[in-house]
PDB file of N, CA and C in Angstrom:
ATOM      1  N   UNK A   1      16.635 -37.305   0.841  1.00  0.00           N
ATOM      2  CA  UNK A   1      16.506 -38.458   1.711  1.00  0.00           C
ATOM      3  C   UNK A   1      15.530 -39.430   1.036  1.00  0.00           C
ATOM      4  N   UNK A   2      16.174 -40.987   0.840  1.00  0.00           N
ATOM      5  CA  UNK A   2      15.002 -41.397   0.388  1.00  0.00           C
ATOM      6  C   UNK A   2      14.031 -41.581   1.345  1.00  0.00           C
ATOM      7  N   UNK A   3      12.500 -42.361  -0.037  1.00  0.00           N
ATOM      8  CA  UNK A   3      11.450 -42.682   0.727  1.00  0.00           C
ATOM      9  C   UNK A   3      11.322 -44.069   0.833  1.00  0.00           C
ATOM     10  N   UNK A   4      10.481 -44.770   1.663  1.00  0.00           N
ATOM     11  CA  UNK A   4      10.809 -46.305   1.746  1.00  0.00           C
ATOM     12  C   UNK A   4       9.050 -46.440   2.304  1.00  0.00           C
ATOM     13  N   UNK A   5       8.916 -48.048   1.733  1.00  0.00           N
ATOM     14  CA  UNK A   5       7.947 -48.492   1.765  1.00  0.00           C
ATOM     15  C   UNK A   5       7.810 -49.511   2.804  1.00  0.00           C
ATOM     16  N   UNK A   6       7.267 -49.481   3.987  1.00  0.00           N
ATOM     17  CA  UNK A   6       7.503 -50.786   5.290  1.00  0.00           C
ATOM     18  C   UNK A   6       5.848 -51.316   4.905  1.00  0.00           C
ATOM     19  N   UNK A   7       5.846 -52.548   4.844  1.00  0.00           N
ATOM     20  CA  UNK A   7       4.538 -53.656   4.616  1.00  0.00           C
ATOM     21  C   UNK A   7       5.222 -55.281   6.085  1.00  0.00           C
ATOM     22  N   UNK A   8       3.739 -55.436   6.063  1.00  0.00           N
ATOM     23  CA  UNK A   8       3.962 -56.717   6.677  1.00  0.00           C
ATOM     24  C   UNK A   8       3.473 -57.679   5.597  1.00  0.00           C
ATOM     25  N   UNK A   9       4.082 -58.366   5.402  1.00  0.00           N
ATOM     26  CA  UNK A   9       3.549 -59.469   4.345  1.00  0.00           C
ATOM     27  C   UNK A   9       2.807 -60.439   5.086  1.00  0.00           C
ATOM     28  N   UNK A  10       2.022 -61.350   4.483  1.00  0.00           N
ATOM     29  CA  UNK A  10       1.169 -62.036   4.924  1.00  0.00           C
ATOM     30  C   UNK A  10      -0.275 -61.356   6.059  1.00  0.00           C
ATOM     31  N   UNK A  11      -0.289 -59.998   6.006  1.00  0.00           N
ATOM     32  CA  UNK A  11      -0.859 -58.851   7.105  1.00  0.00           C
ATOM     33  C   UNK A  11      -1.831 -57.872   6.434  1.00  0.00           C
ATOM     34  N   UNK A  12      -2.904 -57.386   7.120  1.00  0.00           N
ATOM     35  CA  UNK A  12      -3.854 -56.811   6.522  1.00  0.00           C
ATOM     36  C   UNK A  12      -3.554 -55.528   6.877  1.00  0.00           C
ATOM     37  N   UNK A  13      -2.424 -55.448   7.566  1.00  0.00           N
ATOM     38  CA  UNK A  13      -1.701 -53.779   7.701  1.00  0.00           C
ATOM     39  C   UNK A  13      -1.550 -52.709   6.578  1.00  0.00           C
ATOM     40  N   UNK A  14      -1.546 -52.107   6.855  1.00  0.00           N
ATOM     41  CA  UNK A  14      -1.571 -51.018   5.821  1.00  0.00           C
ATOM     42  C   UNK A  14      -0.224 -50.884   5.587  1.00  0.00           C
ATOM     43  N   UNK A  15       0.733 -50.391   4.538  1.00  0.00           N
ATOM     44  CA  UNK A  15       1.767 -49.962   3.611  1.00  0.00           C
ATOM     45  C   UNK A  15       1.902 -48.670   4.299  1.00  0.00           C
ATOM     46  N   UNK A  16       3.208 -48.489   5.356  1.00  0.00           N
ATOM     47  CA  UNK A  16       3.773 -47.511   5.515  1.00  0.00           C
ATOM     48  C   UNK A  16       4.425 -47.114   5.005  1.00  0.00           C
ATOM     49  N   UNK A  17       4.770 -45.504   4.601  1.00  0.00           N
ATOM     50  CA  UNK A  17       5.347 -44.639   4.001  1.00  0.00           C
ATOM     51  C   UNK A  17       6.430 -43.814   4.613  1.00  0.00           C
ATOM     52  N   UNK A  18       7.712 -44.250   4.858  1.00  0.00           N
ATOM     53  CA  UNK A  18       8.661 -43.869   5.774  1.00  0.00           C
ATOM     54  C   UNK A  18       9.509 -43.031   5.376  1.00  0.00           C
ATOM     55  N   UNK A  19       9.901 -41.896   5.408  1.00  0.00           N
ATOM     56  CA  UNK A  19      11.453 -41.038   5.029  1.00  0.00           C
ATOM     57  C   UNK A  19      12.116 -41.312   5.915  1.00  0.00           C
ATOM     58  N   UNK A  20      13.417 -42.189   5.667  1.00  0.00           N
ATOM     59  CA  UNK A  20      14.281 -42.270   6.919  1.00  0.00           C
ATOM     60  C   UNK A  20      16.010 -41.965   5.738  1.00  0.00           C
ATOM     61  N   UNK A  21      17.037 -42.190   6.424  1.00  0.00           N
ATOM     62  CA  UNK A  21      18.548 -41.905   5.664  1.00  0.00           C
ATOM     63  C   UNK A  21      18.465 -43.649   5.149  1.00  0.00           C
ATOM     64  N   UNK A  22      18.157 -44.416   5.750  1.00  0.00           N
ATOM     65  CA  UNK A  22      18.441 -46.138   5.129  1.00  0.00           C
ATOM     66  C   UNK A  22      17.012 -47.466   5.630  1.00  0.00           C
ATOM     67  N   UNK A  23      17.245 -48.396   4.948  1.00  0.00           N
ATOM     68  CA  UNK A  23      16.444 -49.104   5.169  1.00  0.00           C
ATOM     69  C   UNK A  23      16.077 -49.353   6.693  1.00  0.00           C
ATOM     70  N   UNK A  24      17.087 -49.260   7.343  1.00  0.00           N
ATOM     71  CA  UNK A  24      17.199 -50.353   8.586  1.00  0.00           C
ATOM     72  C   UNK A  24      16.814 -49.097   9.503  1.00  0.00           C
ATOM     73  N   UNK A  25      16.971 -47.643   9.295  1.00  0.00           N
ATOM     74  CA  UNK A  25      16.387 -46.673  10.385  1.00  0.00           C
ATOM     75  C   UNK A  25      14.460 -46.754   9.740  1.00  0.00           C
ATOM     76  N   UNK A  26      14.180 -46.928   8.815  1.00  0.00           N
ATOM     77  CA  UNK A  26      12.900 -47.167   8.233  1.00  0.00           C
ATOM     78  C   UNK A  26      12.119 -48.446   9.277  1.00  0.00           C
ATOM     79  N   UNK A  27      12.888 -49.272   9.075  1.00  0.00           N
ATOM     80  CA  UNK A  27      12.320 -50.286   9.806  1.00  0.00           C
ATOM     81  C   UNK A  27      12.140 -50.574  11.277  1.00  0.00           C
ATOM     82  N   UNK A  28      13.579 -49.592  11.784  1.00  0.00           N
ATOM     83  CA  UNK A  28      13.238 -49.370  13.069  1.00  0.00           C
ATOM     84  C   UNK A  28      12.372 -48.556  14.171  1.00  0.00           C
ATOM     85  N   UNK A  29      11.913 -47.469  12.914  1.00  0.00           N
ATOM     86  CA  UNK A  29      10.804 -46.641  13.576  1.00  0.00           C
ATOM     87  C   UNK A  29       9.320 -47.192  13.188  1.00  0.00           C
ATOM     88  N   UNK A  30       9.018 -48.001  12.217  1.00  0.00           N
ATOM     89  CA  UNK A  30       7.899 -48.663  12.107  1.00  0.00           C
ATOM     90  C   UNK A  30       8.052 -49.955  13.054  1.00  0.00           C
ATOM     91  N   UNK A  31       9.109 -50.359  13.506  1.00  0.00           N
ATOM     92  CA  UNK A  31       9.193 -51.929  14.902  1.00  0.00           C
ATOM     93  C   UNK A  31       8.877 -51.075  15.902  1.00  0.00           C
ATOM     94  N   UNK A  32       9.332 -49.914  16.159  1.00  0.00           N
ATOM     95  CA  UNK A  32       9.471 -49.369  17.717  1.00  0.00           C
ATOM     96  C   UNK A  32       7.824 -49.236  18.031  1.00  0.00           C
ATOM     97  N   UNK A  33       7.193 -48.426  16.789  1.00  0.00           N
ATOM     98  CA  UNK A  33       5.659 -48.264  16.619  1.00  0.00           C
ATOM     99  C   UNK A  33       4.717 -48.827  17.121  1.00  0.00           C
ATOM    100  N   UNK A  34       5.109 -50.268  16.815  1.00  0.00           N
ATOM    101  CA  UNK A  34       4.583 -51.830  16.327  1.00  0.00           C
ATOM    102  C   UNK A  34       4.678 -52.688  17.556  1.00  0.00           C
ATOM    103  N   UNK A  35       6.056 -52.840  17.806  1.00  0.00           N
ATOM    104  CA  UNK A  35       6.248 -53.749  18.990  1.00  0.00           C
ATOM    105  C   UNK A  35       6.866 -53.344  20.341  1.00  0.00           C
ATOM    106  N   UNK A  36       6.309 -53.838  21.365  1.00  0.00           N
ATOM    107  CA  UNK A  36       7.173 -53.812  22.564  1.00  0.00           C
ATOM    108  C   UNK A  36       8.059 -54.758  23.160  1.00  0.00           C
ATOM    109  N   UNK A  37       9.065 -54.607  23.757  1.00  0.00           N
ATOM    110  CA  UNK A  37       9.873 -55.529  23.789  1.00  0.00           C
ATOM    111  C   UNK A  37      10.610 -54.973  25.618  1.00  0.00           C
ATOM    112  N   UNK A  38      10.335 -56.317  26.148  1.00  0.00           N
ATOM    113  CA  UNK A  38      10.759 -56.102  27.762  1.00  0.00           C
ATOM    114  C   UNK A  38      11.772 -57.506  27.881  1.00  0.00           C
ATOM    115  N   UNK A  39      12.644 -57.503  28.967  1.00  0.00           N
ATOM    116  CA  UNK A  39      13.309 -58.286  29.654  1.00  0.00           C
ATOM    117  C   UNK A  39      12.327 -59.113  30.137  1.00  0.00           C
ATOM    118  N   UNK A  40      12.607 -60.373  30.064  1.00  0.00           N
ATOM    119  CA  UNK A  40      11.764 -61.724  30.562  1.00  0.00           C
ATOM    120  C   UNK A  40      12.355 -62.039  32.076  1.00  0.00           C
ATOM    121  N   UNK A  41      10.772 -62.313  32.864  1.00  0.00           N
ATOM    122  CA  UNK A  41      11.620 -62.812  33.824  1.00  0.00           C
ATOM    123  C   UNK A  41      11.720 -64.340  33.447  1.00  0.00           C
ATOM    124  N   UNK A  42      12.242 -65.110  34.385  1.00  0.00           N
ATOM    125  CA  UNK A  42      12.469 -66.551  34.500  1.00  0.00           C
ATOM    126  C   UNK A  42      10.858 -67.165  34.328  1.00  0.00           C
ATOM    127  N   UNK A  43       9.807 -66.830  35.393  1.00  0.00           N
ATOM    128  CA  UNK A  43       8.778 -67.122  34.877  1.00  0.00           C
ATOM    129  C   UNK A  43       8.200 -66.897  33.303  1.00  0.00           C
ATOM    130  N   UNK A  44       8.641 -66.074  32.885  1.00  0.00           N
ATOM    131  CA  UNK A  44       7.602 -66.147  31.553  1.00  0.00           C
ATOM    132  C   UNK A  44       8.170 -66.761  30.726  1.00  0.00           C
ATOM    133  N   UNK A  45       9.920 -66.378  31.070  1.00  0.00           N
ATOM    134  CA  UNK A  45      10.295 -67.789  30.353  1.00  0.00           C
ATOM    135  C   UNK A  45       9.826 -69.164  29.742  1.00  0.00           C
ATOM    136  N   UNK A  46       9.414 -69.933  31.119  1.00  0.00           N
ATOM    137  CA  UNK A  46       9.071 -70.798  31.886  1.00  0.00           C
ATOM    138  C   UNK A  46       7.849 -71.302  31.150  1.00  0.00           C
ATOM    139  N   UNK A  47       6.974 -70.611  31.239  1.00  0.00           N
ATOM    140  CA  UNK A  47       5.669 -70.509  30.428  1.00  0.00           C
ATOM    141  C   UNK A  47       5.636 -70.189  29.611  1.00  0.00           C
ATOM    142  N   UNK A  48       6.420 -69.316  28.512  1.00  0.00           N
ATOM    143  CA  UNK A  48       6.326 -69.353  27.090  1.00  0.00           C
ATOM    144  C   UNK A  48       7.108 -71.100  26.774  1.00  0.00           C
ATOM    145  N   UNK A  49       8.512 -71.278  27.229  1.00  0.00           N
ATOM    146  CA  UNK A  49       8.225 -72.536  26.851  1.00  0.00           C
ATOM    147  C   UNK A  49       7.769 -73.107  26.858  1.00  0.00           C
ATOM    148  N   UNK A  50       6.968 -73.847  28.345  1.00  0.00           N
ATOM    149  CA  UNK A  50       5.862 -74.678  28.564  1.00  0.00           C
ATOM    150  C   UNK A  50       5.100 -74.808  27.399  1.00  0.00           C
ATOM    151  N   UNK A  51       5.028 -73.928  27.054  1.00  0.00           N
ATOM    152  CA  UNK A  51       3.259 -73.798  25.592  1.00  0.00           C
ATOM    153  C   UNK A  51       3.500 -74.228  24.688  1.00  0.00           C
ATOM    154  N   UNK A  52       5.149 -74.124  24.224  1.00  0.00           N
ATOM    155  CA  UNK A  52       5.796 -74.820  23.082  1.00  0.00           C
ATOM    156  C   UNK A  52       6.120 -73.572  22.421  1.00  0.00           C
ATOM    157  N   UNK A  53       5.846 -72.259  23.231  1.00  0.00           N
ATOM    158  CA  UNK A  53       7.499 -71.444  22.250  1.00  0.00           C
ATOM    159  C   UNK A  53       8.594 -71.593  22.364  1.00  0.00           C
ATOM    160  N   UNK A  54       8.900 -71.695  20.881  1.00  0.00           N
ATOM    161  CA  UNK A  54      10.420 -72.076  20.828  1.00  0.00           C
ATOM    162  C   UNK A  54      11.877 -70.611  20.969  1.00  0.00           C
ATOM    163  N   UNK A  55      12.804 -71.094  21.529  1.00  0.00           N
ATOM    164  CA  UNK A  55      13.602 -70.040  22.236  1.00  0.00           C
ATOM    165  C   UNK A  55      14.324 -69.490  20.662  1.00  0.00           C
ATOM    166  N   UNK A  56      13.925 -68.249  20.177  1.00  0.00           N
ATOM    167  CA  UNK A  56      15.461 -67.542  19.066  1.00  0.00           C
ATOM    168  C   UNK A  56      16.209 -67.047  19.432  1.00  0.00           C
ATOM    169  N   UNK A  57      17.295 -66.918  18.706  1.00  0.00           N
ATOM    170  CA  UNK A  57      18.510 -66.313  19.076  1.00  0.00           C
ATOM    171  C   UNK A  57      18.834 -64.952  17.923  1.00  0.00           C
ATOM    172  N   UNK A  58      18.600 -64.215  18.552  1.00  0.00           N
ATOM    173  CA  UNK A  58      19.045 -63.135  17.300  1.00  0.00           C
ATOM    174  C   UNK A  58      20.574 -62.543  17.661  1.00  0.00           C
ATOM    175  N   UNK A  59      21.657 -63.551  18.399  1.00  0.00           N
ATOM    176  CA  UNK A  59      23.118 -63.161  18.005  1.00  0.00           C
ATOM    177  C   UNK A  59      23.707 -64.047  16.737  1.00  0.00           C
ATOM    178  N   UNK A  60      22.619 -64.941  16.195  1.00  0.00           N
ATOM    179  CA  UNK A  60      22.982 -65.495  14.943  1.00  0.00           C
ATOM    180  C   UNK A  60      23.810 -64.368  13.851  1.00  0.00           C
ATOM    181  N   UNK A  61      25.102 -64.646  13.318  1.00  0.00           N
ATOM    182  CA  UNK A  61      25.725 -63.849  12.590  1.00  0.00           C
ATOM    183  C   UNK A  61      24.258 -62.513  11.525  1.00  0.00           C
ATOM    184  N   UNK A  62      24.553 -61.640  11.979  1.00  0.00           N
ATOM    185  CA  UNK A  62      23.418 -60.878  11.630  1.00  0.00           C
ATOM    186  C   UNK A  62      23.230 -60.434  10.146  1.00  0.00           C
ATOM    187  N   UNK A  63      22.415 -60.470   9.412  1.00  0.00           N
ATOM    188  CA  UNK A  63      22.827 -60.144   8.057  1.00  0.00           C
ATOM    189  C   UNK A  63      22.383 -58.924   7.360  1.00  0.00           C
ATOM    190  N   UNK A  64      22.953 -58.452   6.446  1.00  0.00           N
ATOM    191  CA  UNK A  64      22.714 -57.324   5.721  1.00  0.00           C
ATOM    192  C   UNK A  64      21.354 -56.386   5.209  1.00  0.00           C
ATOM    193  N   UNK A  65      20.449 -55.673   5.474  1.00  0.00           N
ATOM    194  CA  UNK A  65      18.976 -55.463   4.359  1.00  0.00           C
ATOM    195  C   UNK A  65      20.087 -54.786   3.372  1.00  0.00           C
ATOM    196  N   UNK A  66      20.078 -55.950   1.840  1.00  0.00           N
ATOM    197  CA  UNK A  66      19.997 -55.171   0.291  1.00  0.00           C
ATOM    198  C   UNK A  66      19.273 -53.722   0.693  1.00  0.00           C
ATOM    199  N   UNK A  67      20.434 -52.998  -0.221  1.00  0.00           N
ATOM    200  CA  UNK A  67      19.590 -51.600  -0.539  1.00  0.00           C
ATOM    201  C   UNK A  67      19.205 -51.856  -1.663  1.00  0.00           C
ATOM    202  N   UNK A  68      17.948 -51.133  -1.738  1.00  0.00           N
ATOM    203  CA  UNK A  68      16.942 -51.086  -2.876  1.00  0.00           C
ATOM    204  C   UNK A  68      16.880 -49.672  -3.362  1.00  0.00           C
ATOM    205  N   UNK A  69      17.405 -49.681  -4.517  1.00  0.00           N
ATOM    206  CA  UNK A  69      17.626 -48.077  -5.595  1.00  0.00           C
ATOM    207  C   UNK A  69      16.140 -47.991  -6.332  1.00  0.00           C
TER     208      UNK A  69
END
């Protein structure tokens, strides 16, 4: 199984050291780690825009992680 290297660039995080089967299960157990992620209500909506966050869309045609040999 390979081994894989997860970094945040621009981040004073430390260089995780992941064994996963592919990049993208690597990355998903260092996100799950990392971030939480809930359903918005309408209010926070509301107020993250207000502040000037801007809305993404991640059904943008999704693209590939290169494997790295």
């Amino acid at each position: 199984m390979p081994i894989y290297l997860v970094n945040q660039p621009k981040s004073d995080a430390p260089v995780r050291v992941i064994e996963a089967d592919n990049r993208t299960q690597a990355l998903r157990h260092v996100a799950e780690a990392t971030f939480k992620v809930d359903v918005a209500s309408a209010t926070d909506v509301a107020r993250a825009l207000s502040s000037g966050t801007v809305l993404e869309n991640a059904t943008k045609q999704q693209r590939e992680l290169p494997e790295v040999e």
